[in-house]
Protein backbone atom coordinates (compact mmCIF):
# COMPACT_ATOMS: atom_id res chain seq x y z
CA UNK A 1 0.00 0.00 0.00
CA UNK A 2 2.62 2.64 0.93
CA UNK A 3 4.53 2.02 -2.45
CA UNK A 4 1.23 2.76 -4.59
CA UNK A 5 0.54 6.04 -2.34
CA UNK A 6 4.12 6.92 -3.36
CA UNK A 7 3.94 6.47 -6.95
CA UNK A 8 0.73 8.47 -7.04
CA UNK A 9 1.71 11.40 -5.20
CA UNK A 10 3.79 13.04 -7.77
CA UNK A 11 1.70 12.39 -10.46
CA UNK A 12 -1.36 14.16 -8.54
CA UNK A 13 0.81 17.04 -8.04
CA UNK A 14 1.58 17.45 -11.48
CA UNK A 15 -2.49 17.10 -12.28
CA UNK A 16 -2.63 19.97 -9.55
CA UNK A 17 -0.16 22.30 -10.80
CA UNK A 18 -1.63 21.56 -14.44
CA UNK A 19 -5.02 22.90 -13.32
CA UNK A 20 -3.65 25.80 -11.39
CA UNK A 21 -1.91 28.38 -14.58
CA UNK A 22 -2.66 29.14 -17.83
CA UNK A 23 -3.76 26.97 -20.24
CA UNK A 24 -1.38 26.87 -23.75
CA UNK A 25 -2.40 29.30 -26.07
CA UNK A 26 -4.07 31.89 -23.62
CA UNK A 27 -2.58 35.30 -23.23
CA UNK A 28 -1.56 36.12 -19.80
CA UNK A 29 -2.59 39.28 -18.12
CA UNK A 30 1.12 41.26 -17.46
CA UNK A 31 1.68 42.33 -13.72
CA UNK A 32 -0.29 46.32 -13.41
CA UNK A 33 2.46 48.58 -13.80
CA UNK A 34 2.43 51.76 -11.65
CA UNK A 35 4.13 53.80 -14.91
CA UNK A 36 1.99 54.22 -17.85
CA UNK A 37 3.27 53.26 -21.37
CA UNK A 38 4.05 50.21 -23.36
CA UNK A 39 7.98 50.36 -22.27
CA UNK A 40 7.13 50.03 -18.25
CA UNK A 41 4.71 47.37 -19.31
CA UNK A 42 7.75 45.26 -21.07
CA UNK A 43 9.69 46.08 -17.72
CA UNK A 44 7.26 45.07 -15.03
CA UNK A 45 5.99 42.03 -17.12
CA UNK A 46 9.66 41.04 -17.56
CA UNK A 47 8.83 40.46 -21.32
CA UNK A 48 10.10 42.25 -23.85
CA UNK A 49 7.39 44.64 -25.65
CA UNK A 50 5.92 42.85 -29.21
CA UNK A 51 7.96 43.29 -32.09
CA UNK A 52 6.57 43.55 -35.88
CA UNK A 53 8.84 40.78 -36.54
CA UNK A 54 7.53 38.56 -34.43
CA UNK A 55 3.84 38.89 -34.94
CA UNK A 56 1.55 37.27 -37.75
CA UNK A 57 -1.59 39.02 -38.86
CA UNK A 58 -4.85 37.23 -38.95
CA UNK A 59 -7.31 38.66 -42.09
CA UNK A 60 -9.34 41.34 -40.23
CA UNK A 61 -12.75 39.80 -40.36
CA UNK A 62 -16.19 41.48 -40.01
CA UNK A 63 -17.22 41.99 -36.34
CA UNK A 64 -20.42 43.50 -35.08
CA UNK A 65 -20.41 47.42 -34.59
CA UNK A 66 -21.55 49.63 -32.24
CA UNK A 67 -24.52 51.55 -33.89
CA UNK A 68 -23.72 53.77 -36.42
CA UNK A 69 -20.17 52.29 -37.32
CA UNK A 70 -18.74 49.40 -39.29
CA UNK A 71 -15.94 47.26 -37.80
CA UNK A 72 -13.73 44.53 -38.10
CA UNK A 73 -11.85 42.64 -35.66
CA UNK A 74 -8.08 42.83 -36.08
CA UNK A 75 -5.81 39.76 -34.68
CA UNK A 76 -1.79 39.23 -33.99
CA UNK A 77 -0.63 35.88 -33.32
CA UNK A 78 3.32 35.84 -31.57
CA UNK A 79 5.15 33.85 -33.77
CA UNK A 80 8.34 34.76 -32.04
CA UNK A 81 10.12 32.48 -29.99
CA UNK A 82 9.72 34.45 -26.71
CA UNK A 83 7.24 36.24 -24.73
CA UNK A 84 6.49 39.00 -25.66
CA UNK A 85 4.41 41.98 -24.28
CA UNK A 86 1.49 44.27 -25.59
CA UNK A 87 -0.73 47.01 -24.30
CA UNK A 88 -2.58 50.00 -24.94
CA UNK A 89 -5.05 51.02 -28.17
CA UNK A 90 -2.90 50.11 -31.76
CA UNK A 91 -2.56 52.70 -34.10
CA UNK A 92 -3.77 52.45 -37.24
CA UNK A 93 -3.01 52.52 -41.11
CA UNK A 94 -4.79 51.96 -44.23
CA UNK A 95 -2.57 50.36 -47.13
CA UNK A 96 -3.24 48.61 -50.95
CA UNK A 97 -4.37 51.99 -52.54
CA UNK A 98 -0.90 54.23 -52.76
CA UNK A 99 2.76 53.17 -52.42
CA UNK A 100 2.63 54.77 -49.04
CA UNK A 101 0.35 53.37 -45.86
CA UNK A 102 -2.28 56.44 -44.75
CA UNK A 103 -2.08 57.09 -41.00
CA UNK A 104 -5.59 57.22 -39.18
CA UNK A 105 -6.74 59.32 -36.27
CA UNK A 106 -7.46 57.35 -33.87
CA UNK A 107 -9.74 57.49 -30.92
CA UNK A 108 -9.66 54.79 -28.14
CA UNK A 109 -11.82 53.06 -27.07
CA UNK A 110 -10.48 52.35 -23.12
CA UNK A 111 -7.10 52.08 -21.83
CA UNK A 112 -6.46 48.59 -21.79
CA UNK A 113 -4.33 46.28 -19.61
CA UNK A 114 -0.53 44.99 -20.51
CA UNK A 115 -0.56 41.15 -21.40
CA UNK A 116 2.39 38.92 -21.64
CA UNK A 117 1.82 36.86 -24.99
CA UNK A 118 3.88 33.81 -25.38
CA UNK A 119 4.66 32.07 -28.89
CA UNK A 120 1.15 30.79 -30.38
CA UNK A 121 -0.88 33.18 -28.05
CA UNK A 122 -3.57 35.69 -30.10
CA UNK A 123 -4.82 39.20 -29.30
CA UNK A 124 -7.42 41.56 -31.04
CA UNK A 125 -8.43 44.56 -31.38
CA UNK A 126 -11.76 46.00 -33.13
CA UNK A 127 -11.44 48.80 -35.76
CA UNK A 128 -14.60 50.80 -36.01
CA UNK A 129 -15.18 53.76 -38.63
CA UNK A 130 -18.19 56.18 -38.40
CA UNK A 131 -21.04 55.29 -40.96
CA UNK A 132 -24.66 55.89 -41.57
CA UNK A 133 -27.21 53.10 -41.82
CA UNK A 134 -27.06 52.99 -45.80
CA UNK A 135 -23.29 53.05 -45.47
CA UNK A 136 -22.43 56.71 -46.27
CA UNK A 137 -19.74 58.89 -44.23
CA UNK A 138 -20.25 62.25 -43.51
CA UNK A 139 -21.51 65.09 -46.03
CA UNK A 140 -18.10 66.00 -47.35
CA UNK A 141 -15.90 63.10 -46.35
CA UNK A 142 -14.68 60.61 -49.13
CA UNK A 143 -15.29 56.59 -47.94
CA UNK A 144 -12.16 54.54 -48.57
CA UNK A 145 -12.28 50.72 -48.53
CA UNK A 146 -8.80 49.94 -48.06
CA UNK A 147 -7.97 46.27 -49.33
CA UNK A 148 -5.08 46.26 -46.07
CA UNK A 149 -5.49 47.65 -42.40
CA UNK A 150 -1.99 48.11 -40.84
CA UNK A 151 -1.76 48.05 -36.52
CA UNK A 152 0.91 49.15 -34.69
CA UNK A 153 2.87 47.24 -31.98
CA UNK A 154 5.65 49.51 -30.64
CA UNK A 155 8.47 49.09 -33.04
CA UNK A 156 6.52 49.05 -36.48
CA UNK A 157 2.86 48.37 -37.74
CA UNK A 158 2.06 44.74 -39.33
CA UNK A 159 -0.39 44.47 -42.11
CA UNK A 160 -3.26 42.31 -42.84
CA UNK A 161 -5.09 41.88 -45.60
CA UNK A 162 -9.41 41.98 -45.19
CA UNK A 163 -11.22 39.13 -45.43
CA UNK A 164 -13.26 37.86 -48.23
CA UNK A 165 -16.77 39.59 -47.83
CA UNK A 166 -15.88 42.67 -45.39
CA UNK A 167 -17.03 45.67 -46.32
CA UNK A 168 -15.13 48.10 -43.98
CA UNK A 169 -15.41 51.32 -45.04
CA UNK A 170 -13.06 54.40 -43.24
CA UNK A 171 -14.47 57.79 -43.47
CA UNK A 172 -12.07 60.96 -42.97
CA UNK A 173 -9.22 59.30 -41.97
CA UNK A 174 -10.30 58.68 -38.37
CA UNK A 175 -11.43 55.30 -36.61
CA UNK A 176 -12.40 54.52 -32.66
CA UNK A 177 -9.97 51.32 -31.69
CA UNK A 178 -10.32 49.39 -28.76
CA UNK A 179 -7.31 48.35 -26.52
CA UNK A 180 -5.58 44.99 -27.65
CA UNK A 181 -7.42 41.95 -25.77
CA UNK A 182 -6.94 38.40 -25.57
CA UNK A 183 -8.29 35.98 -28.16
C-alpha cells in the first residue's frame, strides 16, 4: 500500500499544478504597472514589448459594430520564440491603394491592460469607422475601402489583408480602436 501512495503522489501534483496556470495558447494578463506606457509594461511584465517581426496578422474579419459604425476585428498571433508583451489602443493605417500606408486618427476606445503573450498566443483589437445606416460617411468626407489595415505594436505596424466579404469602409481618416485583448 505505501509504495502505490508513493507512486501516485507526484503524479497528482503534477495534475494539480496543471489545473492551477494558464492553459497553452491563452494570453496572460502582465503584472499592473504603476508607470503608464508600453515600455514600463515590457519592464514590469519582464517580457520584452511585441515586435513587428515577431507577430503574424490574422485577415481582419467582419465583427459586429456599435450603432452607427462598421468594424472589423483585427488579430496578432506571436510567432516569435519568446514572450512577448502588448498594451494600450494600436494605431492604425490603411494600405493597398498608394505606395505609401495612410495614418488614421485614432480614438480609443479604453485604456487597456498589458498582457504577456507567449509564442502561439492571439490578441485583437476591433477597428470601427463612423457610418450611416445605408453606409455613407459624412456630407463631405470621401469613404475609402482599403484592401489592407496596418496596426501598430511599438516598433513598427504589421499588415493584414481583409477578409473575403468585409465591407469596412473608413471615413475621414479617423477610426475609434479598442485596446488589444486576448483571443
Amino acid at each position: 500500500m505505501r509504495l502505490r501512495l508513493i507512486t501516485v503522489l507526484p503524479v497528482a501534483g503534477l495534475l494539480l499544478a496543471a489545473c492551477g496556470g494558464p492553459s497553452a495558447g491563452q494570453a496572460t494578463p502582465a503584472p499592473k504597472s504603476t508607470t503608464a506606457g508600453t515600455d514600463s509594461a515590457a519592464t514590469s511584465s519582464g517580457a520584452p514589448a511585441c515586435r513587428a517581426a515577431d507577430m503574424s496578422a490574422l485577415p481582419a474579419i467582419p465583427t459586429p459594430p456599435p450603432a452607427g459604425t462598421v468594424a472589423v476585428r483585427v488579430s496578432l498571433v506571436n510567432t516569435g520564440d519568446y514572450a512577448c508583451t502588448i498594451t494600450g489602443v494600436p494605431k492604425v493605417a490603411i494600405g493597398g491603394i498608394s505606395a505609401q500606408p495612410r495614418n488614421l486618427t485614432v480614438t480609443a476606445n479604453g485604456a487597456g491592460e498589458p498582457m504577456v503573450l507567449v509564442p502561439g498566443d492571439q490578441a485583437f483589437t476591433v477597428v470601427a469607422s463612423a457610418m450611416s445606416a445605408d453606409f455613407k460617411c459624412a456630407a463631405g468626407v470621401a469613404p475609402t475601402r482599403p484592401p489592407v489595415l496596418l496596426v501598430g505594436v511599438p516598433d513598427n505596424l504589421v499588415a493584414m489583408k481583409m477578409a473575403d466579404g468585409t465591407n469596412f469602409t473608413e471615413c475621414g481618416d479617423a477610426v475609434t480602436v479598442s485596446p488589444w485583448q486576448a483571443f
